[in-house]
C-alpha atoms as a PDB file:
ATOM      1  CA  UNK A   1     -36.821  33.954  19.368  1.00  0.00           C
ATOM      2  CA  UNK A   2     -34.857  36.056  21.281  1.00  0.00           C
ATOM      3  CA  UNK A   3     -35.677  39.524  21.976  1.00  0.00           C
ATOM      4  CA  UNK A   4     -34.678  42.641  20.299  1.00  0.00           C
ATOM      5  CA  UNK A   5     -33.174  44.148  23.414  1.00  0.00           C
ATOM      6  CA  UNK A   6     -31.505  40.983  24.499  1.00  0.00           C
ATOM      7  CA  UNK A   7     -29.531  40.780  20.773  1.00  0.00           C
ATOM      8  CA  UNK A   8     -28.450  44.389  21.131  1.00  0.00           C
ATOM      9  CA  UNK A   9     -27.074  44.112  24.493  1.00  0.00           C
ATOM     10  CA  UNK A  10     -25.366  40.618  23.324  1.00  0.00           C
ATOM     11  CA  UNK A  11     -23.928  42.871  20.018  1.00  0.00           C
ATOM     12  CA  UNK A  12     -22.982  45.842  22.517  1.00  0.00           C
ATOM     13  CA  UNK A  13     -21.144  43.636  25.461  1.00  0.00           C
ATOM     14  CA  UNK A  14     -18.882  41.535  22.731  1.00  0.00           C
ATOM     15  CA  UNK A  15     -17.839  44.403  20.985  1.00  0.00           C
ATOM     16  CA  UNK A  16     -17.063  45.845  24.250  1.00  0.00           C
ATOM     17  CA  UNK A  17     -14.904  42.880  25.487  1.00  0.00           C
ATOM     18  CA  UNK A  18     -13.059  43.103  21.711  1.00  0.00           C
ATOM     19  CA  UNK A  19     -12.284  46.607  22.101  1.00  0.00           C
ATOM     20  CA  UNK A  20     -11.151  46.457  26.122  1.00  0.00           C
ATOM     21  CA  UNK A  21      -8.863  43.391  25.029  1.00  0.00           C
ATOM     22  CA  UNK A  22      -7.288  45.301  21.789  1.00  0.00           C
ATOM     23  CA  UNK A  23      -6.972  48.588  23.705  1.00  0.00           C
ATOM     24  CA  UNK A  24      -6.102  47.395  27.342  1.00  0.00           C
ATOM     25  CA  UNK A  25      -2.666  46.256  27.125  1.00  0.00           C
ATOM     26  CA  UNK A  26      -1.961  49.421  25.360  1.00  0.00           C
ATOM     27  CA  UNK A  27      -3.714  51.275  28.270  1.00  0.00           C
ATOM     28  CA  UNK A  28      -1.623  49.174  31.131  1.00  0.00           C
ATOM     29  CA  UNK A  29       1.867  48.732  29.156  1.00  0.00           C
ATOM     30  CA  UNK A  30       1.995  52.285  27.988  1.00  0.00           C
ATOM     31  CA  UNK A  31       2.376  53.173  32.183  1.00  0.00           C
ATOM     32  CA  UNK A  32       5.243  50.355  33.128  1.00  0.00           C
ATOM     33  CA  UNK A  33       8.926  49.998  31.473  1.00  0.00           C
ATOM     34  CA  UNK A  34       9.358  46.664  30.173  1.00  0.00           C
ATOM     35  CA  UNK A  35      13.046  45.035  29.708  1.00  0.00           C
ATOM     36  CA  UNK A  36      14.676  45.705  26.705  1.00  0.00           C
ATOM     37  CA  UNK A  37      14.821  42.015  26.020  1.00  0.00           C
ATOM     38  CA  UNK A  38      11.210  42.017  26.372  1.00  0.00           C
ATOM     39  CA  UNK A  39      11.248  45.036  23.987  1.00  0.00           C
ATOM     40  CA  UNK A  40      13.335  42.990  21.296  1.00  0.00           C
ATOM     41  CA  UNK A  41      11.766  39.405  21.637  1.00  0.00           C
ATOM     42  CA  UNK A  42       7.772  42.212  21.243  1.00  0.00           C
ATOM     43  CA  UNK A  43       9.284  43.733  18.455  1.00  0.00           C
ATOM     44  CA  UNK A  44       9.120  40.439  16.292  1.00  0.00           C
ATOM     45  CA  UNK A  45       5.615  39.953  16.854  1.00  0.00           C
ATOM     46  CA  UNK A  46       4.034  41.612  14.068  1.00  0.00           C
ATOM     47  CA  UNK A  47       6.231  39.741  11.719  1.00  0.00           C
ATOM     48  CA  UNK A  48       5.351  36.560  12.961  1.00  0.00           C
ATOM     49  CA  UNK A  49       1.417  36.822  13.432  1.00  0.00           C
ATOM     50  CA  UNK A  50       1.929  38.433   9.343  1.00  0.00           C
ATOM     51  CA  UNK A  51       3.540  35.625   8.564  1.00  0.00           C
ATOM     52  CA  UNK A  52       1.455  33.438   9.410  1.00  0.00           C
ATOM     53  CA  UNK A  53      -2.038  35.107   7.964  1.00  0.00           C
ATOM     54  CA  UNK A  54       0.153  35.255   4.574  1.00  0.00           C
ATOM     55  CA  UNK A  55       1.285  31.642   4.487  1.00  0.00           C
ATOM     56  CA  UNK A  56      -2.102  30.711   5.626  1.00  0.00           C
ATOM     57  CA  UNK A  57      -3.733  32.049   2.579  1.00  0.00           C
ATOM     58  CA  UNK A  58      -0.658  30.392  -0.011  1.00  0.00           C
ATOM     59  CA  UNK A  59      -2.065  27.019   0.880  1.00  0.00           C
ATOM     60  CA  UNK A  60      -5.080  24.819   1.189  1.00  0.00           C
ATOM     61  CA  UNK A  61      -5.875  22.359   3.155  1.00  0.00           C
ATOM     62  CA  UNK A  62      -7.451  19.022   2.434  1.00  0.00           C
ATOM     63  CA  UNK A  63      -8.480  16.773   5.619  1.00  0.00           C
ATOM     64  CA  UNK A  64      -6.120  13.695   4.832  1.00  0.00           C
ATOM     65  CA  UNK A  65      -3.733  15.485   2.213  1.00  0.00           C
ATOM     66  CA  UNK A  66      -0.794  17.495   2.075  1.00  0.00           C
ATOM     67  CA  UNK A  67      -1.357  21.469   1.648  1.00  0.00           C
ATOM     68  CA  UNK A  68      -2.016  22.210  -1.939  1.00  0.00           C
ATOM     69  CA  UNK A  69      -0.715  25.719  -3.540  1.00  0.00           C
ATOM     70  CA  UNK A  70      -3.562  28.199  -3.611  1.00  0.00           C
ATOM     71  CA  UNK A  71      -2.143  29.737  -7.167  1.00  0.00           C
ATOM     72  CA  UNK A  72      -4.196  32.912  -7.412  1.00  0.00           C
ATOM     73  CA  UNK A  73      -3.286  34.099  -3.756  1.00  0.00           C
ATOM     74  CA  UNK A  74       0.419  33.099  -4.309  1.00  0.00           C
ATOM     75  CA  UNK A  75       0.502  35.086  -7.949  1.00  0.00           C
ATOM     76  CA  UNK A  76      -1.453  38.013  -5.933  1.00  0.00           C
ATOM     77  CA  UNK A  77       1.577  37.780  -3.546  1.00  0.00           C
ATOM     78  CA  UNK A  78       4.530  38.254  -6.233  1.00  0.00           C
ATOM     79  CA  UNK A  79       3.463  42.251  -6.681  1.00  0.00           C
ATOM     80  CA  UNK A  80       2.602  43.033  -3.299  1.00  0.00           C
ATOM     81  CA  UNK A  81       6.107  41.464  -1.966  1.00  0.00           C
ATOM     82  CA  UNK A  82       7.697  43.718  -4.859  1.00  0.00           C
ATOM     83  CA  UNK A  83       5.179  46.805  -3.473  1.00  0.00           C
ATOM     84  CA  UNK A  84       6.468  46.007   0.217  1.00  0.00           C
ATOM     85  CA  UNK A  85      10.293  45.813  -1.086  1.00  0.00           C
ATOM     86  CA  UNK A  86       9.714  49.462  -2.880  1.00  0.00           C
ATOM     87  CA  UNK A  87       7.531  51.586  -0.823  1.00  0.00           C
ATOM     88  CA  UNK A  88       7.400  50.441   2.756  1.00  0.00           C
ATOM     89  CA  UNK A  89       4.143  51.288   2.997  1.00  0.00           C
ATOM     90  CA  UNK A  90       1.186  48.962   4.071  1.00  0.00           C
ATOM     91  CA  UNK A  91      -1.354  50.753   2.481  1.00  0.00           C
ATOM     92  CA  UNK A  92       0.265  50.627  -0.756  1.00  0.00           C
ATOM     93  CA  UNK A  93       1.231  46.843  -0.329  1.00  0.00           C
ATOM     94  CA  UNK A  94      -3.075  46.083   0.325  1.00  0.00           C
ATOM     95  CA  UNK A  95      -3.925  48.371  -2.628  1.00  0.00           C
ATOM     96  CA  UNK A  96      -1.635  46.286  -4.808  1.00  0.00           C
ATOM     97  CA  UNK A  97      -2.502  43.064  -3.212  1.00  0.00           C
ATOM     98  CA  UNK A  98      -6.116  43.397  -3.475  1.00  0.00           C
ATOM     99  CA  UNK A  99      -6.223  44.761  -6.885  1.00  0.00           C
ATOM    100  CA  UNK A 100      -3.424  42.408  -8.024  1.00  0.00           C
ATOM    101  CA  UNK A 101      -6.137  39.106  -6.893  1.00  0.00           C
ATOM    102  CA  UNK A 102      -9.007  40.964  -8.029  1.00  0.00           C
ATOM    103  CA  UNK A 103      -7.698  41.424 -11.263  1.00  0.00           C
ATOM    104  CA  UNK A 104      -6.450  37.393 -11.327  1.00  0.00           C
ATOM    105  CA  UNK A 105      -9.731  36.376 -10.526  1.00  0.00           C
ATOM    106  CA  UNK A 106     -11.384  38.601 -13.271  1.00  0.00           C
ATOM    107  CA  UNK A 107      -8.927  36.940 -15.937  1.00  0.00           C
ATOM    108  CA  UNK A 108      -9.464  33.129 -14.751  1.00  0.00           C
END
């Protein structure tokens, strides 16, 4: 059994290394002036890497089968895409999405 002192370093050092490798390219792009085509192709980023969380969730998979429709994430999705579409505002759109599945998965 490890030691106390030995887990808390472990729990200390990897939360380090997540912060220094969320906040680091911040720290050392924030100093340079990167290409605007660099700028443009970053700017789509976001999008993409949401994009892909979202459609994640909107399917399961099976080993062996096609992706099946995950209906209660998908119907969750409907008023948070509406949300998005009227307020802009990403704490609105996971205040509507949240509520919107928790509410689903009360009624089913």
């Amino acid at each position: 059994m490890p030691s106390f002192n030995y887990l808390l370093l472990v729990i200390l050092g990897t939360g380090l290394v997540t912060w220094l490798c969320r906040v680091l390219p911040f720290v050392i792009l924030k100093k340079f002036n990167m290409p605007k085509l660099l700028q443009e192709f970053l700017s789509f980023v976001p999008v993409a890497i949401m994009a892909a969380l979202v459609f994640d969730n909107m399917f399961t998979q099976h080993l062996g089968h096609l992706p099946e429709p995950n209906v209660p994430n998908i119907l969750a999705a409907l008023p948070s895409v509406l949300a998005a579409i009227i307020t802009r505002s990403l704490l609105v759109i996971a205040i509507v999405g949240v509520a919107t599945l928790a509410l689903i998965r009360f009624l089913m």
